[in-house]
Protein backbone atom coordinates (compact mmCIF):
# COMPACT_ATOMS: atom_id res chain seq x y z
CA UNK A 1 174.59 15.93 157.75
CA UNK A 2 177.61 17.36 156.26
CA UNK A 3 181.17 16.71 157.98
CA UNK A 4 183.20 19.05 159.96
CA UNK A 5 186.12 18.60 156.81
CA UNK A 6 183.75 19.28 154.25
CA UNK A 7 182.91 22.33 155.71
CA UNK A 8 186.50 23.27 156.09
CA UNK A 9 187.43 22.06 152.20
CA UNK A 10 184.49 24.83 151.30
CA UNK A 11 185.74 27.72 153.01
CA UNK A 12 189.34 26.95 152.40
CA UNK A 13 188.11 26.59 148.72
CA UNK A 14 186.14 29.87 148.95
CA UNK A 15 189.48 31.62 151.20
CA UNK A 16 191.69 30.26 148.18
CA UNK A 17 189.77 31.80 145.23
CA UNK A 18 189.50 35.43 147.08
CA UNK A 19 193.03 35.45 147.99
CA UNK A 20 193.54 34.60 144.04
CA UNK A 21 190.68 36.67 142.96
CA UNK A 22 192.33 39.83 145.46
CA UNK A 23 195.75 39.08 144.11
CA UNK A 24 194.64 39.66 140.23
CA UNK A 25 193.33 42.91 141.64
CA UNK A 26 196.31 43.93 142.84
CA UNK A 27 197.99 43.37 139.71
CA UNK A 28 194.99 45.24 137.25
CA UNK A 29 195.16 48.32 139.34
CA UNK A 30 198.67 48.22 138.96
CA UNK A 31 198.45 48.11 134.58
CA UNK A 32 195.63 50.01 135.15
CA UNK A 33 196.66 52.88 137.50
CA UNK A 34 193.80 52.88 140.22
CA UNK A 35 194.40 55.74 142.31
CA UNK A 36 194.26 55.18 146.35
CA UNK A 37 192.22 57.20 149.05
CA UNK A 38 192.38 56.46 152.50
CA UNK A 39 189.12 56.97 154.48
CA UNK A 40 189.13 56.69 158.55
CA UNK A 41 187.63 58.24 161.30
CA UNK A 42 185.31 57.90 164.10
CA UNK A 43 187.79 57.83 166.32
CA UNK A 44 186.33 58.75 169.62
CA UNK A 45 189.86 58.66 170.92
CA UNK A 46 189.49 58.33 175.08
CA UNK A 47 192.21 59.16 176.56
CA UNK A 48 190.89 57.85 180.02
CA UNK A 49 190.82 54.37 178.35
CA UNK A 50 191.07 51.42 181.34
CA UNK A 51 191.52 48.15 180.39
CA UNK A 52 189.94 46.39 182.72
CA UNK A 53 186.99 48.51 183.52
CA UNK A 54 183.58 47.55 181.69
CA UNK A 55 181.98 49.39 178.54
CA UNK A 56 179.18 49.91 181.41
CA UNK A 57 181.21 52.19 182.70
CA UNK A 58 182.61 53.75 179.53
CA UNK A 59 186.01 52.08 180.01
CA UNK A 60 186.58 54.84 182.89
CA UNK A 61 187.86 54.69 186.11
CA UNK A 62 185.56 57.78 187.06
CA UNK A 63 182.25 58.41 189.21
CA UNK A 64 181.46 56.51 192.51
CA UNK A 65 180.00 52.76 191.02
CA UNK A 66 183.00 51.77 188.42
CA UNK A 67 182.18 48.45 187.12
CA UNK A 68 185.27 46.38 186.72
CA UNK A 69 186.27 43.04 184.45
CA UNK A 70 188.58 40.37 184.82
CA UNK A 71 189.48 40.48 181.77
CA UNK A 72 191.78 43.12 180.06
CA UNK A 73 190.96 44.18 177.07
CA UNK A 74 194.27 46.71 175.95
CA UNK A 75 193.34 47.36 172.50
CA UNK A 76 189.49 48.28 172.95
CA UNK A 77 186.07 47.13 173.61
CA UNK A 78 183.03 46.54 172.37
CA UNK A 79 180.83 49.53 173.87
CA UNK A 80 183.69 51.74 174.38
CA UNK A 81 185.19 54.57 172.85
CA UNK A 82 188.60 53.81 171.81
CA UNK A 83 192.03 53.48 173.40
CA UNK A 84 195.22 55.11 172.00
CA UNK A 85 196.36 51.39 171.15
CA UNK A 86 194.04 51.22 168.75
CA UNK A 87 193.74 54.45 166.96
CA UNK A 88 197.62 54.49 166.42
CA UNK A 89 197.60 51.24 165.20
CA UNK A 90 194.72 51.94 162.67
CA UNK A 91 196.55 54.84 161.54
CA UNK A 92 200.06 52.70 161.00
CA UNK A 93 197.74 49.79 159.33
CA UNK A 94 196.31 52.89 156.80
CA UNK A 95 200.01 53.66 156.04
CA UNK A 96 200.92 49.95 155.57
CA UNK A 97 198.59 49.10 153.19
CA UNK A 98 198.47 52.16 151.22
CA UNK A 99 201.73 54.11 151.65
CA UNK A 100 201.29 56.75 149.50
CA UNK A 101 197.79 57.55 149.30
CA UNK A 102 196.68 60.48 146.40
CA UNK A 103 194.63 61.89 149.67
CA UNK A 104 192.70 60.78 152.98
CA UNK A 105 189.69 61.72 154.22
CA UNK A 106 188.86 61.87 157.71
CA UNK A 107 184.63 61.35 158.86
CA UNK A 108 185.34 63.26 161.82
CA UNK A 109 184.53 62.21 165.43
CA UNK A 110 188.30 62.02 166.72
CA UNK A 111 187.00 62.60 170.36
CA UNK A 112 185.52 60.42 172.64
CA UNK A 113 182.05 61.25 174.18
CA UNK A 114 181.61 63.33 177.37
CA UNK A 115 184.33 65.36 176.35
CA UNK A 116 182.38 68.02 174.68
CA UNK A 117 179.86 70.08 177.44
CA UNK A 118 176.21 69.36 177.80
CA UNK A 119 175.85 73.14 178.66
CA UNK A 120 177.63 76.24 180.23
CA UNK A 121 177.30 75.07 183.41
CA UNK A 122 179.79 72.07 182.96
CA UNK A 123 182.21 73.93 180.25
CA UNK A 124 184.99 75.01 182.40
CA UNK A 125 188.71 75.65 181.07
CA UNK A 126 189.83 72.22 181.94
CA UNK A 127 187.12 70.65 179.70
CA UNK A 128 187.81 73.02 176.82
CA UNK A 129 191.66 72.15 176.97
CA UNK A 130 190.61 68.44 177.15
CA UNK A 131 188.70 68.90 173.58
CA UNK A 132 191.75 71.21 172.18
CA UNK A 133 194.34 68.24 173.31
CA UNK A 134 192.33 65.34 171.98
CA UNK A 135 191.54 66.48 168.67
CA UNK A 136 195.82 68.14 168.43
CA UNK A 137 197.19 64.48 169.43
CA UNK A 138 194.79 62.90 167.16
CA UNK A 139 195.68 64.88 163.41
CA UNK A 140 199.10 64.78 164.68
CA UNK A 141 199.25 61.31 164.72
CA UNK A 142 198.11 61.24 161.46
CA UNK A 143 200.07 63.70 159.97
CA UNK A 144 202.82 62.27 161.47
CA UNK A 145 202.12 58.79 159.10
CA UNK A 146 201.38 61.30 156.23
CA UNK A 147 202.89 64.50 156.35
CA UNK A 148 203.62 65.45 152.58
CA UNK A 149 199.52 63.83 151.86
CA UNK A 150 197.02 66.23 151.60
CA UNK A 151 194.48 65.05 154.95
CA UNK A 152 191.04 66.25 153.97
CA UNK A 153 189.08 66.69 157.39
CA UNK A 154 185.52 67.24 158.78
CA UNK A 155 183.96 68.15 161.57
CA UNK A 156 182.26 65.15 163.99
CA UNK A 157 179.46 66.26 166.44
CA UNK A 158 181.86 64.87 169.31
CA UNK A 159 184.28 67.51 167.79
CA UNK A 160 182.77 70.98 169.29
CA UNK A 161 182.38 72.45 172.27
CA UNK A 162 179.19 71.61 172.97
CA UNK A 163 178.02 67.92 172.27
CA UNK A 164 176.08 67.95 168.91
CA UNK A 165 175.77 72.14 168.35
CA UNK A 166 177.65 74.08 166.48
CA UNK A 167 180.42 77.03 167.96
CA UNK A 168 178.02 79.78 169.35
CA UNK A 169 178.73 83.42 168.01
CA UNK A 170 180.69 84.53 170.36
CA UNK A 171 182.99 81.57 170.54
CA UNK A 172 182.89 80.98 166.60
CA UNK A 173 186.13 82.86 165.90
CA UNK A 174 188.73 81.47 168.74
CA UNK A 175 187.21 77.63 167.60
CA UNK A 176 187.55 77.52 163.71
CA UNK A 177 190.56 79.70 163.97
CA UNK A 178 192.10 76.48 166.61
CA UNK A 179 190.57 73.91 163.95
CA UNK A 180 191.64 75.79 160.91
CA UNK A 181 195.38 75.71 162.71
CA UNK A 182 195.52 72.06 163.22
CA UNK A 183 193.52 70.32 160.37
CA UNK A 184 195.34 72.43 157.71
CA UNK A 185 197.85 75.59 158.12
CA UNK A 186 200.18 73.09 160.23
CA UNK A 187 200.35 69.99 158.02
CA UNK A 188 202.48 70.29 155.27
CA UNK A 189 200.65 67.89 152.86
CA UNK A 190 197.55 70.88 152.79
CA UNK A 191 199.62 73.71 151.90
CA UNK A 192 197.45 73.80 147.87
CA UNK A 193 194.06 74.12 150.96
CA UNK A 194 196.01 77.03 152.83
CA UNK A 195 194.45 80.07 150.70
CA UNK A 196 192.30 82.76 151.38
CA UNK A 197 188.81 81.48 149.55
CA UNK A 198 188.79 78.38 151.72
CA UNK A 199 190.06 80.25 155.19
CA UNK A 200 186.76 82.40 154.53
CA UNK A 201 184.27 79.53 154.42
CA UNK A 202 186.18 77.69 156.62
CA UNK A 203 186.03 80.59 159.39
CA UNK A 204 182.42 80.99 158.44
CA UNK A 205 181.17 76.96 159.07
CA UNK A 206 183.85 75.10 158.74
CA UNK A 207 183.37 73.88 154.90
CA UNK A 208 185.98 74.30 152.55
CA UNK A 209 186.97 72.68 149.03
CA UNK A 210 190.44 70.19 147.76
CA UNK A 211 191.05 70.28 144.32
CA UNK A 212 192.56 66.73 144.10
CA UNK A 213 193.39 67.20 140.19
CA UNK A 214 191.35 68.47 137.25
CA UNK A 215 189.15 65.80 137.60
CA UNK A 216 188.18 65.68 141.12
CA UNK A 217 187.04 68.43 144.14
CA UNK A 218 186.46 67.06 147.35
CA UNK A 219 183.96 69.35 149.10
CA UNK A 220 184.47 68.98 153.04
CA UNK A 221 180.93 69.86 153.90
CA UNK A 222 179.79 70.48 158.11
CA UNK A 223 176.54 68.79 158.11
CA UNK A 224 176.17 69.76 162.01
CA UNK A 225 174.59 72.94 160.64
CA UNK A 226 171.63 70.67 159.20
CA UNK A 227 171.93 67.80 162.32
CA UNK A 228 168.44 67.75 164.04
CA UNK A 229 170.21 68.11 167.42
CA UNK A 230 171.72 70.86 166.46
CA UNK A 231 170.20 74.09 168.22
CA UNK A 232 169.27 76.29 164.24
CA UNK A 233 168.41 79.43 165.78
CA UNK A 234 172.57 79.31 166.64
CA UNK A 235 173.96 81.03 163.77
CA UNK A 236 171.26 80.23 161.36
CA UNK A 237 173.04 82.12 158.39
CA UNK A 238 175.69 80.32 158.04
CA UNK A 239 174.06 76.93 157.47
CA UNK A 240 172.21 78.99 154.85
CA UNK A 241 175.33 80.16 153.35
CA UNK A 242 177.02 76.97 153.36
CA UNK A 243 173.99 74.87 151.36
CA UNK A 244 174.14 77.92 149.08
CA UNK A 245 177.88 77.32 148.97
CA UNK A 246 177.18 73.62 148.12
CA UNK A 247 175.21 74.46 145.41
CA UNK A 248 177.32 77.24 143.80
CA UNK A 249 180.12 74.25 143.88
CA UNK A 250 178.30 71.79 141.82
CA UNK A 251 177.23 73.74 139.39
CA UNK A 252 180.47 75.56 138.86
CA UNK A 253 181.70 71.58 138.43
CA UNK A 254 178.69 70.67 136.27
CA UNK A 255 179.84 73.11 133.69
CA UNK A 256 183.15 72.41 134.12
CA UNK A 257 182.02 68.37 133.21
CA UNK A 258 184.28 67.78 136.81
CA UNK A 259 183.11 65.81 139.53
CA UNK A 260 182.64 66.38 143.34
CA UNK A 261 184.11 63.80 146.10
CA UNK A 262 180.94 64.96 148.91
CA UNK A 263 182.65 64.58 152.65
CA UNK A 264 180.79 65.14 155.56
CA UNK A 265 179.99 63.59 159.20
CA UNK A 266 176.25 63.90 159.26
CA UNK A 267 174.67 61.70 156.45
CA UNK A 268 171.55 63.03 155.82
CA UNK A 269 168.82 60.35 155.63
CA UNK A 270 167.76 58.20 158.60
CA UNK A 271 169.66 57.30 161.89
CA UNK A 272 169.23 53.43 161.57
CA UNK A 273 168.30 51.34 158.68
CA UNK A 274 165.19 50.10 159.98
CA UNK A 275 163.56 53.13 161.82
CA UNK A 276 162.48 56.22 160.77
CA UNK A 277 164.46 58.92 162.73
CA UNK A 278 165.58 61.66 160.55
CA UNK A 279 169.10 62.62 160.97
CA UNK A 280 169.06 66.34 159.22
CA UNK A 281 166.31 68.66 160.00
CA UNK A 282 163.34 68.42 157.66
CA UNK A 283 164.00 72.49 156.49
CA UNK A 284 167.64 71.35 155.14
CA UNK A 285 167.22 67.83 154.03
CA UNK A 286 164.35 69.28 151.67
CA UNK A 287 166.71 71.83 150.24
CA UNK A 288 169.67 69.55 149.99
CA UNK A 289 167.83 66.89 148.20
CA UNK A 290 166.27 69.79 145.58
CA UNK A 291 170.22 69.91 144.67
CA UNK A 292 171.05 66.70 144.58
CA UNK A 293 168.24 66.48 142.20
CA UNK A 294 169.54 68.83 140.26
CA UNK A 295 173.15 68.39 140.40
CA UNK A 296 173.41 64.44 141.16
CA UNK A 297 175.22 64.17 137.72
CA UNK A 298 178.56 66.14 139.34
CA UNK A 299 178.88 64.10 141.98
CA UNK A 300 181.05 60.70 142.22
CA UNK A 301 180.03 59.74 145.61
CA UNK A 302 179.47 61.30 148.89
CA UNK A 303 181.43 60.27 151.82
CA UNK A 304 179.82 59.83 155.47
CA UNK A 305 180.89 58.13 159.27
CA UNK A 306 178.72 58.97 162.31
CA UNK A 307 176.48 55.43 162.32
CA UNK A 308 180.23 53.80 163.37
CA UNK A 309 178.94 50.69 160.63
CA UNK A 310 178.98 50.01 156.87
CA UNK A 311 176.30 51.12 154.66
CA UNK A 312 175.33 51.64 151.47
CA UNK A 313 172.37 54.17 150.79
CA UNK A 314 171.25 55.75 147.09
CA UNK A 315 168.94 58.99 146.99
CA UNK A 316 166.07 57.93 144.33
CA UNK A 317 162.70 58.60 144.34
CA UNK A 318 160.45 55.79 143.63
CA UNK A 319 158.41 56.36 140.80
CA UNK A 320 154.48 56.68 141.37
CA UNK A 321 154.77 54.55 144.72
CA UNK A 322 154.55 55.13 147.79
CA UNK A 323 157.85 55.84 150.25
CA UNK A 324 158.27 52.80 152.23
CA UNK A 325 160.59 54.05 154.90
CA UNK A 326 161.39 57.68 153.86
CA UNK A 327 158.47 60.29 154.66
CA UNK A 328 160.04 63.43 153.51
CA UNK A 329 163.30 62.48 152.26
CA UNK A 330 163.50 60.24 149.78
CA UNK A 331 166.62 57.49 149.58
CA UNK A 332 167.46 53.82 149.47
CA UNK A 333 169.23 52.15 152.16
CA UNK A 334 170.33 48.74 150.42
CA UNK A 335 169.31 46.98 153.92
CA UNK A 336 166.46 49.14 155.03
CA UNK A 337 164.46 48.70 151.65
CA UNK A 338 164.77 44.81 152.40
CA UNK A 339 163.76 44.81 155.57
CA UNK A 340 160.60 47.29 155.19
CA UNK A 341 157.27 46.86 156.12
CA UNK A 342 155.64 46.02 152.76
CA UNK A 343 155.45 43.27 150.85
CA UNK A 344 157.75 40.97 148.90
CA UNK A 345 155.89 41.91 145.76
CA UNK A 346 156.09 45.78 146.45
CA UNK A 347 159.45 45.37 147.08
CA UNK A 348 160.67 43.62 143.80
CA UNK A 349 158.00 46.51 142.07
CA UNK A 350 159.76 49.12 144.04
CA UNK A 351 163.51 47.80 143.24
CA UNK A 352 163.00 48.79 139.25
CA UNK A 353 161.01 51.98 140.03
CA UNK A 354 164.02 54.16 141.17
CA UNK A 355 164.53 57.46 139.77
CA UNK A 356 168.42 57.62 141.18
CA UNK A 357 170.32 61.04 141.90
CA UNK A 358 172.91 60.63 144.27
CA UNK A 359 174.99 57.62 146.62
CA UNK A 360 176.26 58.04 149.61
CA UNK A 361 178.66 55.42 151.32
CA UNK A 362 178.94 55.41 155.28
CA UNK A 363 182.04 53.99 156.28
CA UNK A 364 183.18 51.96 159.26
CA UNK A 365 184.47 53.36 162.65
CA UNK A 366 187.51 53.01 164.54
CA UNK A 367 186.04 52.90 167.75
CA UNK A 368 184.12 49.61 168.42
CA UNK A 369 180.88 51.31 170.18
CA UNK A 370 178.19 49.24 167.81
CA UNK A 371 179.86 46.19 168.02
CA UNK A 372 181.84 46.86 165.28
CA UNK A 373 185.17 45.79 164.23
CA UNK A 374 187.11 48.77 164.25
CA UNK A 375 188.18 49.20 160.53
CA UNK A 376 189.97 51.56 157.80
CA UNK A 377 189.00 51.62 153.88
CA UNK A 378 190.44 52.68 150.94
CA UNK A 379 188.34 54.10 148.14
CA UNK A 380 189.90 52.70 144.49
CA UNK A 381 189.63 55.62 141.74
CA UNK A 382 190.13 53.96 138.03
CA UNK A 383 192.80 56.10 135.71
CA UNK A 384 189.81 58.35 135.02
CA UNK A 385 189.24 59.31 138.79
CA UNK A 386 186.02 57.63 138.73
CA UNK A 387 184.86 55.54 142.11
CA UNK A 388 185.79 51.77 141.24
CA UNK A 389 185.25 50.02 144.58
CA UNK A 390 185.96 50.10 148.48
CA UNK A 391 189.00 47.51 150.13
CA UNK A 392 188.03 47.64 153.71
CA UNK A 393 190.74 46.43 156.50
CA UNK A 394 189.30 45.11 160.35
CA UNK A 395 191.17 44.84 163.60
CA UNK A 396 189.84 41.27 165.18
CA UNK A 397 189.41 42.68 168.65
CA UNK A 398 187.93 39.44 169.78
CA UNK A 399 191.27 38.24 169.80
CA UNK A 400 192.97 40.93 171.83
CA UNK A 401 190.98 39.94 175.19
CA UNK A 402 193.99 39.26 177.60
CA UNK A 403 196.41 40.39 175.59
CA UNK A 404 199.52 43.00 176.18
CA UNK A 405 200.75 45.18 174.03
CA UNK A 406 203.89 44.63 172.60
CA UNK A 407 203.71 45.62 169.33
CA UNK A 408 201.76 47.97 166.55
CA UNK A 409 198.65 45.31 166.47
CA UNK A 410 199.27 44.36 162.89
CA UNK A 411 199.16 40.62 163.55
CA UNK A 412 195.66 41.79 164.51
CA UNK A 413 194.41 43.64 161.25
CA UNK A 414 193.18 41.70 158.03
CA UNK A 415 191.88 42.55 154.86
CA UNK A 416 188.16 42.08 155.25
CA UNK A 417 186.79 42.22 151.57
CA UNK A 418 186.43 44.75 148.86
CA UNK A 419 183.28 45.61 146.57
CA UNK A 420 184.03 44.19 143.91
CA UNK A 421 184.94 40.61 144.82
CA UNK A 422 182.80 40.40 147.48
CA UNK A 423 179.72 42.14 146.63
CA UNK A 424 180.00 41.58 142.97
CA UNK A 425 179.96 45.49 142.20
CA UNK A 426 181.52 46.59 139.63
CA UNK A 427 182.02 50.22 140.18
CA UNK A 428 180.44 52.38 143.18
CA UNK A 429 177.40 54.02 140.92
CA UNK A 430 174.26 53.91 141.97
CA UNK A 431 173.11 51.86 139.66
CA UNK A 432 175.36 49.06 140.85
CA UNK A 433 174.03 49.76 144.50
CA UNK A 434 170.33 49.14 143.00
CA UNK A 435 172.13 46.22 141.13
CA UNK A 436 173.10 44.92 144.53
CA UNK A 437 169.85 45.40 145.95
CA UNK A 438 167.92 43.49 143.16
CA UNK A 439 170.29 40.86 143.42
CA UNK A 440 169.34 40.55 147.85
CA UNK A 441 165.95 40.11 146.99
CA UNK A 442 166.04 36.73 146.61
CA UNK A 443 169.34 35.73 147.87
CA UNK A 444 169.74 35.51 151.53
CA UNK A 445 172.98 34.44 151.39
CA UNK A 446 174.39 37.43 150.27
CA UNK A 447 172.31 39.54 152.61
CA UNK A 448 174.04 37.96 155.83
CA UNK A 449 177.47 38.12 153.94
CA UNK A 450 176.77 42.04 153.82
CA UNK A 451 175.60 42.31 156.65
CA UNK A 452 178.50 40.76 158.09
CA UNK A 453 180.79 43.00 156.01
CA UNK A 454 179.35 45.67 157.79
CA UNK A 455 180.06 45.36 160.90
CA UNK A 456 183.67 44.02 160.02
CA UNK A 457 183.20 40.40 160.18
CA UNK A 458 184.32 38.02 157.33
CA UNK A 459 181.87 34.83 156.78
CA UNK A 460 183.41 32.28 158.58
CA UNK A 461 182.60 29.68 161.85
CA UNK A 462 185.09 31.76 163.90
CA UNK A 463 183.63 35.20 163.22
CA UNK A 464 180.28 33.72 162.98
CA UNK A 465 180.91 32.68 166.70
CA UNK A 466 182.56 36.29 167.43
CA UNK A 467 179.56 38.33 166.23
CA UNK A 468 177.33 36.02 167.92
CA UNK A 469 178.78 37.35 171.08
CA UNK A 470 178.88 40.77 170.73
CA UNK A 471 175.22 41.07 169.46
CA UNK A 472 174.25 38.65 172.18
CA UNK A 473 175.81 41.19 174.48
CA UNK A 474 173.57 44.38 173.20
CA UNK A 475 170.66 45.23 174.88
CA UNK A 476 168.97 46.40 171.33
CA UNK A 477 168.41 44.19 168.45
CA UNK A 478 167.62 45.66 165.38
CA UNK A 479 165.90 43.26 162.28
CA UNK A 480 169.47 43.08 160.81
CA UNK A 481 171.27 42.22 164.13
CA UNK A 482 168.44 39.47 165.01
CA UNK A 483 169.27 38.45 161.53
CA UNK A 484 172.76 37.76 162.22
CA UNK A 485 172.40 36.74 165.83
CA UNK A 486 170.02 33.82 165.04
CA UNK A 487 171.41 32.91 162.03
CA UNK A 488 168.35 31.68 160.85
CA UNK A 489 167.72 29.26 158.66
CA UNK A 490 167.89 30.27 155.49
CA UNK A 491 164.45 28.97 154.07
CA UNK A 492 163.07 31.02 156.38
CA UNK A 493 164.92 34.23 156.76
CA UNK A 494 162.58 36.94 155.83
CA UNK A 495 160.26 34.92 158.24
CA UNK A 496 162.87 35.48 160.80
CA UNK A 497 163.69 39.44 160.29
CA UNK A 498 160.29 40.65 159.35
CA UNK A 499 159.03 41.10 162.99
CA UNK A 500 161.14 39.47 166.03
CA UNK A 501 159.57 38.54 169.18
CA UNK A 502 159.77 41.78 171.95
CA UNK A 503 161.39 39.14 174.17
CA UNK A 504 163.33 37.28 171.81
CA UNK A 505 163.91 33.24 173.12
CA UNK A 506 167.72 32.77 173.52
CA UNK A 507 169.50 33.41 170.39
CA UNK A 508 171.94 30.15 168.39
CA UNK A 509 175.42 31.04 169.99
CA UNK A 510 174.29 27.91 172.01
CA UNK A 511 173.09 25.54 169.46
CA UNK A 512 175.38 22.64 167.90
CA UNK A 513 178.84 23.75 165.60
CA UNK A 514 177.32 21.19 163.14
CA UNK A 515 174.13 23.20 162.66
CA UNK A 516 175.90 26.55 162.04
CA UNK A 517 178.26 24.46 159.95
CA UNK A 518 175.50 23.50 157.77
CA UNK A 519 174.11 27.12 157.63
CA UNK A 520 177.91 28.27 156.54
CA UNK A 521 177.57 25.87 153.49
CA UNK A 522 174.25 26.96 152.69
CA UNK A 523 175.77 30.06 152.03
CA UNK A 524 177.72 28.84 149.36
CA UNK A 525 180.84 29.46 150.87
């Protein structure tokens, strides 16, 4: 049995060596001019937030059975869509850390849900001016904290008019016209995006381009044309125009030898890592990957929000075996390919038979629906504008139960980890993500440190004990989540993920510190 201070020694050792480790990284990307990005989003900013109702009840005092808590919880919860507290606060932790970013991007998703209409039956005036007010306050909060910084936004499927479609016909002018307004002709920092090439595509879908420097184009894409929920016999041409748009983008940049910063909501690929449901409709995803094929080489990295956690996917096709998880779509999701349904064996064969053409990096959300940590990242550029790694920052909302608010919440906010020194990568290619993945196919250790990452958690007893909570406290576990809420032994971990119980027996939060003190060391920590 290992002691309580031996445990301690370890992760103060392991605290003291990042915290030197991060502070020689500080100091290299200041010789070696890294160049900062700020990437946030997923808001879902509710501006009915109550504090002490439960995330049963959407954290809203509305509808006849309102389930209330005695605790208060003023700076979000778990469940809910977020408060003003915490949006603002995310937004002055962004400017804090990085004051002077060369540009942010914004995943979308600023509104909360059940603001935008089901149907015409429920979209009177007052919810329209509900959507126009949410989505004003929320860019000018952040153009507030940034106002000479170019803000590069996109469109969130809580964002529209109606919940998941995009703007019918008739109502296509009046809403990208509105959006056009407050995303770019009245923020300073985007007068270079004010011009008549992008007003056209953006009045047309909502897709426009930033030319960052001569190195760089961030293409703000609006994947709700290609989302499967979306209704595609509304306005059908312009999510043709737009992939053809796409298209005519990378290869004007392939020829140019310049690379393309891909921003959307909508990743295409799968909804969760461990199922099968298609986010894009089959017709675009085909088309879209046919590009990627052919233009992979132009693009740095695409940027995505929507699943509200961390992940890390590459598009490769698997050479002369079968697709594992993927029927018509072929990509790797670093977790998803772990936790498959094949063999160890197929997957250490499948992990050196990638033919890779494209990564795509979902970031964390603000709000804390999944269980998350709500969190901002920055994106590191080396001198050459090439992706280098991702610093992510998390709010500890654990700690905020019973709270007031009397300040901005920074005392709340830490710097979680970065790629780099915490998942050993050392740029953000794809062939550091397969890197990654080889290197989780026999190390279980690092698979619950990412996983942890991910949902905003750094490895230690206290957040160990925090995430134990809030996954004990969903009513859906998914392989990864069982893997964290057991914490199983490590011996048998793949035993543990690769096919939990339908009733699972009562998960560790209850078992003895000293085990999950032993577990912590195991992890090398």
């Amino acid at each position: 049995v290992v002691s309580t201070q031996s445990t301690w020694d370890i992760i103060k050792g392991y605290m003291m060596k990042s915290l030197v480790f991060g502070m020689f990284l500080v100091l290299n990307a200041v010789l070696a001019k890294e160049h900062q990005v700020l990437v946030l989003g997923d808001f879902h900013l509710n501006e009915d937030y109550v504090d002490n109702v439960s995330e049963r009840s959407d954290c809203k005092n509305e509808g006849k059975h309102v389930i209330y808590t005695p605790d208060k919880a003023p700076w979000g919860r778990f469940g809910c869509d977020s408060p003003y507290s915490v949006v603002r606060s995310s937004i002055i932790r962004a400017k804090k850390v990085v004051s002077n970013p060369e540009f942010v991007l914004v995943i979308g998703d600023l509104v909360a849900h059940k603001v935008s209409c089901k149907d015409a039956s429920e979209c009177d005036n007052k919810r329209r001016e509900k959507l126009r007010r949410v989505l004003t306050n929320a860019t000018k909060e952040l153009s507030s904290r940034f106002p000479m910084t170019p803000i590069i936004h996109t469109t969130g499927n809580t964002d529209v008019v109606y919940h998941n479609q995009v703007p019918k016909k008739k109502e296509k002018s009046e809403y990208y016209s509105f959006l056009y307004d407050i995303y770019i002709k009245n923020h300073p920092g985007n007068r270079a995006i004010d011009n008549s090439e992008n007003k056209m595509t953006f009045m047309n879908g909502g897709y426009y381009y930033y030319d960052a420097n001569n190195k760089i184009r961030v293409l703000a894409i609006n994947s709700l044309y290609f989302f499967k929920h979306n209704d595609h016999h509304n306005d059908p041409d312009a999510a043709d125009e737009q992939m053809k748009w796409i298209e005519k983008q990378l290869s004007l940049l392939h020829s140019k030898g310049r690379k393309a910063v891909l921003l959307m909501h909508v990743p295409k690929d799968i909804d969760k890592s461990d199922t099968e449901a298609h986010i894009w409709s089959h017709k675009y995803a085909e088309v879209y990957d046919g590009i990627m094929r052919k233009y992979g080489d132009a693009i740095d990295l695409t940027v995505t929000g929507h699943l509200h956690i961390a992940r890390h996917r590459v598009h490769a096709d698997l050479i002369n075996t079968k697709q594992c998880d993927n029927k018509h779509s072929p990509y790797v999701d670093i977790i998803s390919q772990l936790f498959a349904n094949i063999s160890y064996e197929q997957r250490v064969e499948n992990a050196y038979k990638y033919q890779l053409y494209h990564n795509t990096y979902i970031f964390r959300a603000v709000a804390p629906l999944d269980l998350n940590n709500p969190g901002i990242s920055i994106l590191h550029f080396d001198e050459n504008y090439q992706s280098k790694r991702i610093e992510e920052h998390t709010f500890l909302l654990k700690k905020t139960i019973n709270t007031t608010i009397t300040s901005e919440g920074d005392e709340y906010w830490m710097r979680l980890y970065d790629t780099e020194t915490g998942l050993g990568l050392n740029d953000l290619s794809m062939v550091q993500l397969v890197e990654l993945h080889k290197r989780m196919l026999d190390n279980p250790h690092l698979i619950l440190r990412y996983l942890m990452y991910m949902i905003g958690y750094d490895i230690s007893i206290e957040s160990m004990y925090y995430a134990l909570d809030a996954f004990n406290s969903k009513r859906y576990l998914s392989k990864q989540e069982i893997a964290i809420s057991y914490v199983c032994p490590f011996e048998k971990f793949v035993e543990c993920v690769n096919g939990p119980p339908k009733s699972p027996q009562k998960p560790l939060d209850s078992a003895s510190h000293e085990y999950q003190q032993q577990n912590l060391i195991y992890l090398n920590i």
